[in-house]
Protein backbone atom coordinates (compact mmCIF):
# COMPACT_ATOMS: atom_id res chain seq x y z
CA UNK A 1 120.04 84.24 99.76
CA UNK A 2 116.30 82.94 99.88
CA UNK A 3 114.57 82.97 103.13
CA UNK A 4 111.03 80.69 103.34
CA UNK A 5 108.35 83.08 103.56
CA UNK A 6 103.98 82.87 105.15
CA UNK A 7 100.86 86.14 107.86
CA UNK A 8 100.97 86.33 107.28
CA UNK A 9 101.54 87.84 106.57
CA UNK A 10 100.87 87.99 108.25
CA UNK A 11 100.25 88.59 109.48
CA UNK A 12 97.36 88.46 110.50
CA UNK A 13 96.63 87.87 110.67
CA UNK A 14 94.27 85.48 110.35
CA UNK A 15 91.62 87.51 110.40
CA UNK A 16 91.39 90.99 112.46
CA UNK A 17 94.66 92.64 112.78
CA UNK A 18 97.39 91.65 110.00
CA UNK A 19 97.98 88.40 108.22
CA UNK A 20 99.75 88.25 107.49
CA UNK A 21 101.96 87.63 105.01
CA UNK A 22 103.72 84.67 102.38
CA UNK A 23 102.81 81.90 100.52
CA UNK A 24 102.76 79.38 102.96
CA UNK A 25 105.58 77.40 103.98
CA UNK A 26 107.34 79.24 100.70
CA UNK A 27 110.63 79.72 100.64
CA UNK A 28 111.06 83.35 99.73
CA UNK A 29 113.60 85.94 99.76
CA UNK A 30 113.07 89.25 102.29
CA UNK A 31 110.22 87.57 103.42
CA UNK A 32 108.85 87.33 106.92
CA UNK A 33 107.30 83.84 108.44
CA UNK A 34 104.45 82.51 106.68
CA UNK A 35 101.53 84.68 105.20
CA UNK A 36 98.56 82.96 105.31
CA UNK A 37 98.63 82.00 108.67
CA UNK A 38 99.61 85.44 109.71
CA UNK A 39 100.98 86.79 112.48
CA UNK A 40 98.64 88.53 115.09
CA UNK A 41 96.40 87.48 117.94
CA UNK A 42 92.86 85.90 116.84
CA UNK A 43 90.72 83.36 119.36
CA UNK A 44 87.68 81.43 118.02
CA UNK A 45 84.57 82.96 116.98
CA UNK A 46 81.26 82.85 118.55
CA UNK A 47 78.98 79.87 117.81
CA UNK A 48 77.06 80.56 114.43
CA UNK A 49 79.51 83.59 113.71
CA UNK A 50 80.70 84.04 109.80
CA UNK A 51 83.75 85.62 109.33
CA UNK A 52 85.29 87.27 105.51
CA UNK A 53 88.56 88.31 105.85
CA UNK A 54 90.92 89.39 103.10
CA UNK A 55 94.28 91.28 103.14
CA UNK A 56 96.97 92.64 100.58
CA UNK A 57 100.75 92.26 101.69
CA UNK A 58 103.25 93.82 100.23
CA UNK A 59 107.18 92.97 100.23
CA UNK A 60 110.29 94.38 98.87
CA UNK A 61 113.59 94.04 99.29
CA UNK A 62 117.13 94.92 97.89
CA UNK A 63 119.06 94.52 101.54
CA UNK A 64 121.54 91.59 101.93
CA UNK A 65 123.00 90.22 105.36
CA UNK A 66 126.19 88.30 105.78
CA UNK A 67 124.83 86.38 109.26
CA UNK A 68 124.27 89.54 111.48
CA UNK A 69 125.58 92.35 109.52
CA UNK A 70 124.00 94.15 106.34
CA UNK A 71 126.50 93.03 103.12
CA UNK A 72 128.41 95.37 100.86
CA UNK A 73 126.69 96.15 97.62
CA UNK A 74 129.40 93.71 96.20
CA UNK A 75 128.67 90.92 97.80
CA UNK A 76 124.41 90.51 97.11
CA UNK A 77 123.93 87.54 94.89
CA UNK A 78 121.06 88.97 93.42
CA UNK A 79 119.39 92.76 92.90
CA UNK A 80 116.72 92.26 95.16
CA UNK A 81 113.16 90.84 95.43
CA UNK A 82 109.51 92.23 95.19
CA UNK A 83 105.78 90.09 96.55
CA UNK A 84 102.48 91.36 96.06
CA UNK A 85 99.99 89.08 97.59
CA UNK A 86 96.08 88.91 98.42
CA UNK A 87 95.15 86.84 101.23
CA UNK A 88 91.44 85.35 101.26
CA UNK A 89 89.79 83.46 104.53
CA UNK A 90 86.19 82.04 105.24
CA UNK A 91 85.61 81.25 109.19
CA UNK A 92 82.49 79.59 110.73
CA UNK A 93 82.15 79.20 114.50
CA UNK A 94 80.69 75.92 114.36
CA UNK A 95 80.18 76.12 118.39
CA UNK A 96 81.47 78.44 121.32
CA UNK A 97 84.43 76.73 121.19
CA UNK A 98 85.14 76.06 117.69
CA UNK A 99 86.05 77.48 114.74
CA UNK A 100 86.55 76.03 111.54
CA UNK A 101 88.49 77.84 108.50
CA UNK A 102 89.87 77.69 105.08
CA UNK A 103 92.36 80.48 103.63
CA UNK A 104 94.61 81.00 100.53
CA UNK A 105 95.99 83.78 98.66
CA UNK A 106 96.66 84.87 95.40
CA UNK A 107 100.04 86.37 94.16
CA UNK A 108 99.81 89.54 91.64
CA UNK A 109 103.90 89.39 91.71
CA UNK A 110 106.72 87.34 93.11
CA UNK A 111 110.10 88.54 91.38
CA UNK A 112 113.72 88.17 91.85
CA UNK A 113 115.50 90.66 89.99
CA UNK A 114 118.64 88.94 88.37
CA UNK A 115 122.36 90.58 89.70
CA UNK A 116 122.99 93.93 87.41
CA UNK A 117 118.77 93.68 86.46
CA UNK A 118 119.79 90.94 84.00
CA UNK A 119 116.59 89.17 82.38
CA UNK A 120 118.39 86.35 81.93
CA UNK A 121 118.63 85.68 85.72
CA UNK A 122 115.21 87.67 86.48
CA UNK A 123 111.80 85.14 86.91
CA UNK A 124 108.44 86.03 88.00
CA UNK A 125 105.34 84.76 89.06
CA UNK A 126 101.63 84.84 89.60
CA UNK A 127 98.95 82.72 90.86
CA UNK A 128 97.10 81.48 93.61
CA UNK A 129 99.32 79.60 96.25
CA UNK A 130 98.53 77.12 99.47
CA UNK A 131 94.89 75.71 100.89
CA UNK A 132 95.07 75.91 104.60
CA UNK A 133 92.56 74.00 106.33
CA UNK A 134 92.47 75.68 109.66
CA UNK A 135 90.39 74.80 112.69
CA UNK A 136 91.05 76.22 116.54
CA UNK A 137 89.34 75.17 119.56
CA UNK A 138 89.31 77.34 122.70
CA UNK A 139 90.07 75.18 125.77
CA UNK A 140 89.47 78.80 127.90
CA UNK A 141 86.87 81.04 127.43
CA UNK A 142 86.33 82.86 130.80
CA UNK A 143 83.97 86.34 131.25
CA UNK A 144 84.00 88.39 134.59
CA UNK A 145 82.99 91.26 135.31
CA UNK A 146 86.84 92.81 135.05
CA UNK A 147 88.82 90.62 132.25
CA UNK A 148 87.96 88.20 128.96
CA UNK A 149 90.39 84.88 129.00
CA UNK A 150 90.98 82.78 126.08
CA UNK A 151 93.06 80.14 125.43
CA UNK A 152 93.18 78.86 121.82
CA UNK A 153 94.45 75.76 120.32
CA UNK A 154 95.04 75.48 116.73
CA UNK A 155 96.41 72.25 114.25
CA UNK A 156 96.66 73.74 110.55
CA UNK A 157 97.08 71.17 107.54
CA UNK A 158 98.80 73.03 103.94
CA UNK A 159 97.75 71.71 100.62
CA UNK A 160 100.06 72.90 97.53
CA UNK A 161 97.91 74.41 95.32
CA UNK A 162 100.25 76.43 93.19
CA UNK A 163 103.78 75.63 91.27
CA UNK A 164 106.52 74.23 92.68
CA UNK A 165 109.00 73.49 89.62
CA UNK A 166 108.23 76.39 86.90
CA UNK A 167 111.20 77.19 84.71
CA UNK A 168 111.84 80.10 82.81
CA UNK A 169 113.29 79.14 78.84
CA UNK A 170 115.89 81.46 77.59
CA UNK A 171 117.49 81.20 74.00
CA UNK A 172 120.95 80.13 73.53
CA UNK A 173 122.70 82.55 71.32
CA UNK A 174 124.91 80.52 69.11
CA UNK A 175 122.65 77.54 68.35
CA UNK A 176 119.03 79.47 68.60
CA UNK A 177 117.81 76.40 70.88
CA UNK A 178 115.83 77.06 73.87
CA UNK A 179 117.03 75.95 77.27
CA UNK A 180 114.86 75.92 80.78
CA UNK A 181 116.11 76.68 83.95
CA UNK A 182 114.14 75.89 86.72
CA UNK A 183 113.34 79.14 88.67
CA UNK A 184 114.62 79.84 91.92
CA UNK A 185 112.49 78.48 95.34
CA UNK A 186 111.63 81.90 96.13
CA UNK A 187 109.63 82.97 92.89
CA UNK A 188 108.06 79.30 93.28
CA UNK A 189 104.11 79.93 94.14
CA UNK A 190 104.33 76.82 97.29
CA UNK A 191 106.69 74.89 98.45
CA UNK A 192 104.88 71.27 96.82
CA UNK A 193 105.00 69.95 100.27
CA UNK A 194 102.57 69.44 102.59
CA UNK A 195 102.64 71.00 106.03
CA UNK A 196 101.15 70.65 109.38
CA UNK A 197 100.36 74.28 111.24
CA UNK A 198 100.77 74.05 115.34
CA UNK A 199 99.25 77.43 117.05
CA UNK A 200 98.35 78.66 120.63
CA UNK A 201 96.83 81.93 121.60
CA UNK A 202 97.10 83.29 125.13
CA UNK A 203 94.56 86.74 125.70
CA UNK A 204 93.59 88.41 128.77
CA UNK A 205 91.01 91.49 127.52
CA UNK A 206 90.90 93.86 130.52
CA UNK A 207 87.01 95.40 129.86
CA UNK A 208 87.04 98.95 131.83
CA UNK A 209 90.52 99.65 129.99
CA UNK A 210 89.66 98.32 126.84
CA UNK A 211 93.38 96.61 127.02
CA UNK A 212 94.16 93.91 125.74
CA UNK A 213 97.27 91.70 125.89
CA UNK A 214 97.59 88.60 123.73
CA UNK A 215 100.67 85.73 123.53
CA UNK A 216 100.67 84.08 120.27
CA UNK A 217 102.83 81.16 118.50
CA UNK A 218 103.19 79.43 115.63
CA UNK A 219 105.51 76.40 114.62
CA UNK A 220 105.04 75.13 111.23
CA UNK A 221 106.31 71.11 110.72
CA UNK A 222 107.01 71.06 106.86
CA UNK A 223 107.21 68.19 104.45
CA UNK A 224 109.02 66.60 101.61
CA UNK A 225 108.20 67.83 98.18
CA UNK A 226 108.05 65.94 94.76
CA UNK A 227 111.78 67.22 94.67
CA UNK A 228 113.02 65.92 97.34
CA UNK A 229 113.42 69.30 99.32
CA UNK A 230 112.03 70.39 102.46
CA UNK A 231 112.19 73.96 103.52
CA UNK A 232 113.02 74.47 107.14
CA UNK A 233 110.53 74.30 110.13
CA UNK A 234 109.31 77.65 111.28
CA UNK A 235 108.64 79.01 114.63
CA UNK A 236 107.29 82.17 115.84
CA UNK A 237 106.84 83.59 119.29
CA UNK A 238 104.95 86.87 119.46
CA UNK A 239 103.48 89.54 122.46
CA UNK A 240 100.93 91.54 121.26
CA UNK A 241 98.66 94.38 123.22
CA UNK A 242 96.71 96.95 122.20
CA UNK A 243 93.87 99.76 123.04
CA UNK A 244 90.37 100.83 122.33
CA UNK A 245 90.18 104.64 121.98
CA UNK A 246 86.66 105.84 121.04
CA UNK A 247 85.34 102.66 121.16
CA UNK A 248 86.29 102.04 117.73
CA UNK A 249 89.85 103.11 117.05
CA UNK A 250 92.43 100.21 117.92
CA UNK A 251 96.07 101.17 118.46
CA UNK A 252 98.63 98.38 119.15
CA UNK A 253 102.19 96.91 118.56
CA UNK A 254 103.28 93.56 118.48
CA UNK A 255 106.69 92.64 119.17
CA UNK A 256 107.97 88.95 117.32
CA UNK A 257 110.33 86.57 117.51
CA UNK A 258 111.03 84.42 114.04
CA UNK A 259 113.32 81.17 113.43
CA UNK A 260 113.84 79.14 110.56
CA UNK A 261 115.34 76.16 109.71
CA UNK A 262 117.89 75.53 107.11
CA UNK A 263 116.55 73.55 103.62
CA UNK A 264 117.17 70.04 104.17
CA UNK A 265 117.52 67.92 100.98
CA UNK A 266 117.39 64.21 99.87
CA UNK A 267 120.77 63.24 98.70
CA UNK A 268 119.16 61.01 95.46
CA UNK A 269 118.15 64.31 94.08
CA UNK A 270 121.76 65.05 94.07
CA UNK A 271 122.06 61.91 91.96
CA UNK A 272 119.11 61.30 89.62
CA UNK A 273 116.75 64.50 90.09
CA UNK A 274 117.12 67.77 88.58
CA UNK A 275 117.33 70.33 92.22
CA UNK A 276 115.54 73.59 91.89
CA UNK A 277 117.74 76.78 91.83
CA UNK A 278 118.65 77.13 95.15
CA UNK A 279 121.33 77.66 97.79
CA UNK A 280 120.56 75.31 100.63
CA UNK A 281 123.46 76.74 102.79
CA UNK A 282 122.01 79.96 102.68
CA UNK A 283 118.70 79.35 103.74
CA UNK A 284 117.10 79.58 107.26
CA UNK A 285 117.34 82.60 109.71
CA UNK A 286 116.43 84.30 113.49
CA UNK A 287 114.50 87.51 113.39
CA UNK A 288 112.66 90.11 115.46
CA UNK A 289 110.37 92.47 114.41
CA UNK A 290 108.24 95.28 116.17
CA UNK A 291 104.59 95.78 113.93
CA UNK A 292 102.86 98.55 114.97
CA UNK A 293 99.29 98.05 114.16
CA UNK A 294 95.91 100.21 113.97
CA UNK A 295 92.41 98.95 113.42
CA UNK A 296 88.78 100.88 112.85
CA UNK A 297 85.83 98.66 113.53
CA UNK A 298 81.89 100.05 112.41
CA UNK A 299 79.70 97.51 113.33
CA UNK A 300 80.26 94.08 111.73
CA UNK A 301 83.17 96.00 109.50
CA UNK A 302 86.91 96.42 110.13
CA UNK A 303 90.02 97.98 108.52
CA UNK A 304 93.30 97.41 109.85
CA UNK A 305 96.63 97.97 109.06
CA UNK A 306 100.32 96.83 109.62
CA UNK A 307 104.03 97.75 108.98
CA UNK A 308 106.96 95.13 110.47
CA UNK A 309 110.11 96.61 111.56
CA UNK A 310 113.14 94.05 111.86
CA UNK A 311 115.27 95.45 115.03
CA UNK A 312 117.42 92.11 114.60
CA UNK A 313 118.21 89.96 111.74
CA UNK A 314 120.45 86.83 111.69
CA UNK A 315 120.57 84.89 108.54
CA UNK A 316 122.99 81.79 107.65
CA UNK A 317 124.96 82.53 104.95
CA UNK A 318 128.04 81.14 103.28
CA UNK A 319 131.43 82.64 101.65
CA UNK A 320 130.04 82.52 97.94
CA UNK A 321 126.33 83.51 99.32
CA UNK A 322 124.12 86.14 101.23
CA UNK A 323 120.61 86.08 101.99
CA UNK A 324 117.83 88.70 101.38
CA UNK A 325 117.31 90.37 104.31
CA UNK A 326 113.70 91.55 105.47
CA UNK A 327 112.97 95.21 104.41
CA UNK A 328 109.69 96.90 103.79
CA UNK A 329 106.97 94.36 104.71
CA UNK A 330 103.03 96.52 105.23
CA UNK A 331 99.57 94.85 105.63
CA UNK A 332 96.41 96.54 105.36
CA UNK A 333 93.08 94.46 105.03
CA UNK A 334 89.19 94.07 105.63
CA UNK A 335 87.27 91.66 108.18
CA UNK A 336 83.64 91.09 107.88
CA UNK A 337 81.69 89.43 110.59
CA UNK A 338 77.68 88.46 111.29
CA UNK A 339 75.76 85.87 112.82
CA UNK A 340 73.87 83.32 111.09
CA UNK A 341 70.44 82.38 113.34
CA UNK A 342 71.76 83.48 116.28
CA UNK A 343 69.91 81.23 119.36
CA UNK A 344 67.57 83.52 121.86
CA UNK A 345 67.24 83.50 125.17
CA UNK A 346 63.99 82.50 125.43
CA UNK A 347 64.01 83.56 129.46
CA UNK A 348 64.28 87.04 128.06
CA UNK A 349 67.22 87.53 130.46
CA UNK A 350 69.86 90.25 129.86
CA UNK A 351 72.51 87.30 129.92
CA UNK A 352 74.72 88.63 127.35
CA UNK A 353 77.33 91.53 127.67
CA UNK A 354 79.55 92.67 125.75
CA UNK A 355 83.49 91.90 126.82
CA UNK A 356 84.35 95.43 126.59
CA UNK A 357 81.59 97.70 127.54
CA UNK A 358 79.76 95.97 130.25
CA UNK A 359 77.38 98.03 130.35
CA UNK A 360 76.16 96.80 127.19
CA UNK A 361 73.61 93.80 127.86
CA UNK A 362 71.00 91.91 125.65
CA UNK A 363 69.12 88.14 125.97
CA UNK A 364 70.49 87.70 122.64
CA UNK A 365 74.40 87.50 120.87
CA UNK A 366 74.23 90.91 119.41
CA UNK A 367 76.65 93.28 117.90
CA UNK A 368 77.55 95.70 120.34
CA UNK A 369 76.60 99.21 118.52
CA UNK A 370 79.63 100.75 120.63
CA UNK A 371 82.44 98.18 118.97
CA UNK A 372 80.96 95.73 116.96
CA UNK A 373 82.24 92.75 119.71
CA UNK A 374 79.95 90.21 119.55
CA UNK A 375 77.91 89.55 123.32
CA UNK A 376 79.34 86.83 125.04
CA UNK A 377 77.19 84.67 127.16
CA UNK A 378 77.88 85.76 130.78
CA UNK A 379 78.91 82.43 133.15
């Protein structure tokens, strides 16, 4: 049935290439892993270095799997589900070697669309979803001549910003009295719980190529909400490379792998709460998706764009329930970077180059006017 959701997007991606896409830690049907941490291959910035970043995901499903295998049309347990979602995030390179950043997102649409379009068993909603304080510290930043390394830590922490427990109040016919049902988890704007984000990022950026291959990861510890429900952990293993062509054009793919926990849930809600509308049993999943991605970068300015193809798709399911499946999932977004007071050189020393055109020196952090890569400080 409901699948927790992020990138997210993704996607990406927290910041250049996707992001990409779902509201945080949200449980949410045809989704992918979590959206506002996203899902591509970002290191720190440079010391002083501002970074805008925003990104619309889109999602939409009507396919339902029984464990491995796509469902009959007979067997869905609801029409099908639909996400539009802007993702928002402000970055600072406080130093080399560390970034600090906050992100959100705003949802335009989350609907499930009741079995046989009824509007009885339809909900919707829209509004902003999870904080995520974010900062990342690079414990490798190496320039040569030949290759860029980075190694990137990152510890996340969710706030629930949004609505965990909206209900939707439909009219009884006989009696004219309203009744509320509490809407299901994946129409729910967060989760209400509050999570802890784990990430690493492995990048070697080969400069006379202009290739670059990245290893990225992501496990997301979640908590206990109000309700006494906690969606299932998430983890997310990912190999990413790409290509400069005309200094500006980026062409890439990433290839992920997704898992999710099942919903755990404390037994006194059973007893003396009131559950959300949900299907615990039919919750959590293992997924793997090819993204081919594409990127054009003028000076501190870049566009990018992403689509995610699932190749495999096992979701836990139950006899009475399936599970949206993931379906058409796309990313395209806008990065902005500059430098605040960037420091001088006061030697006057060309010590600055630029990780992918070498031959592109300066005494000071530029822009490089070839790619719009910040100079790195050569070692």
């Amino acid at each position: 049935m409901k699948t927790v959701q992020t990138f997210f997007l993704l996607t990406f991606n927290l910041g250049l290439f996707l992001s990409p896409g779902n509201s945080f830690g949200q449980c949410c049907a045809g989704g992918g892993g979590c959206t506002i941490v996203g899902k591509a291959a970002q290191g720190v910035l440079q010391e002083r270095q501002f970074e805008l970043s925003s990104n619309f995901q889109f999602i939409n499903t009507d396919v339902f799997y029984k464990e491995d295998m796509r469902a009959a049309y007979s067997d869905r347990t609801f029409d099908g589900f639909t996400s539009s979602y802007q993702y928002f995030k402000i970055g600072y390179g406080l130093t080399k070697d560390f970034t600090f950043s906050v992100e959100t997102g705003y949802y335009f649409q989350k609907k499930e669309i009741g079995l046989d379009e009824n509007p009885l068993t339809t909900y919707s909603a829209r509004g902003f979803g999870d904080l995520l304080i974010f900062p990342k510290y690079n414990i490798v930043n190496h320039l040569s001549d030949t290759h860029h390394d980075e190694i990137a830590l990152g510890l996340g922490y969710k706030i629930p910003l949004g609505s965990y427990n909206d209900s939707t109040g439909n009219v009884e016919p006989f009696s004219g009295e309203i009744f509320y049902v509490t809407n299901p988890t994946a129409v729910q704007l967060s989760s209400g719980a509050q999570d802890i984000v784990f990430h690493t990022l492995l990048s070697r950026r080969f400069i006379n190529s202009q290739f670059s291959l990245f290893v990225t990861s992501y496990y997301i510890h979640k908590g206990y909400n109000p309700n006494g429900e906690k969606l299932g952990d998430y983890f997310s293993l990912a190999l990413f490379a790409s290509k400069t062509l005309f200094n500006q054009l980026g062409v890439g793919a990433q290839i992920r792998y997704e898992q999710l926990q099942r919903m755990r849930i404390n037994e006194s809600v059973f007893l003396y709460g009131r559950p959300s509308n949900y299907y615990p049993e039919a919750t959590g999943y293992k997924k793997v998706f090819i993204t081919p991605q594409i990127s054009l970068t003028r000076g501190r300015f870049s566009v990018y764009a992403s689509y995610d193809l699932p190749i495999y798709q096992y979701l836990n399911t139950s006899p009475y329930y399936t599970q949206a499946a993931s379906d058409v999932q796309a990313t395209i977004g806008l990065s902005y970077r500059f430098i605040i007071q960037p420091k001088f050189d006061a030697t006057g020393e060309l010590n600055y180059q630029c990780p992918m055109h070498p031959e592109v020196m300066d005494s000071r952090p530029i822009t490089c006017p070839k790619c719009g890569m910040l100079l790195l400080k050569k070692e």
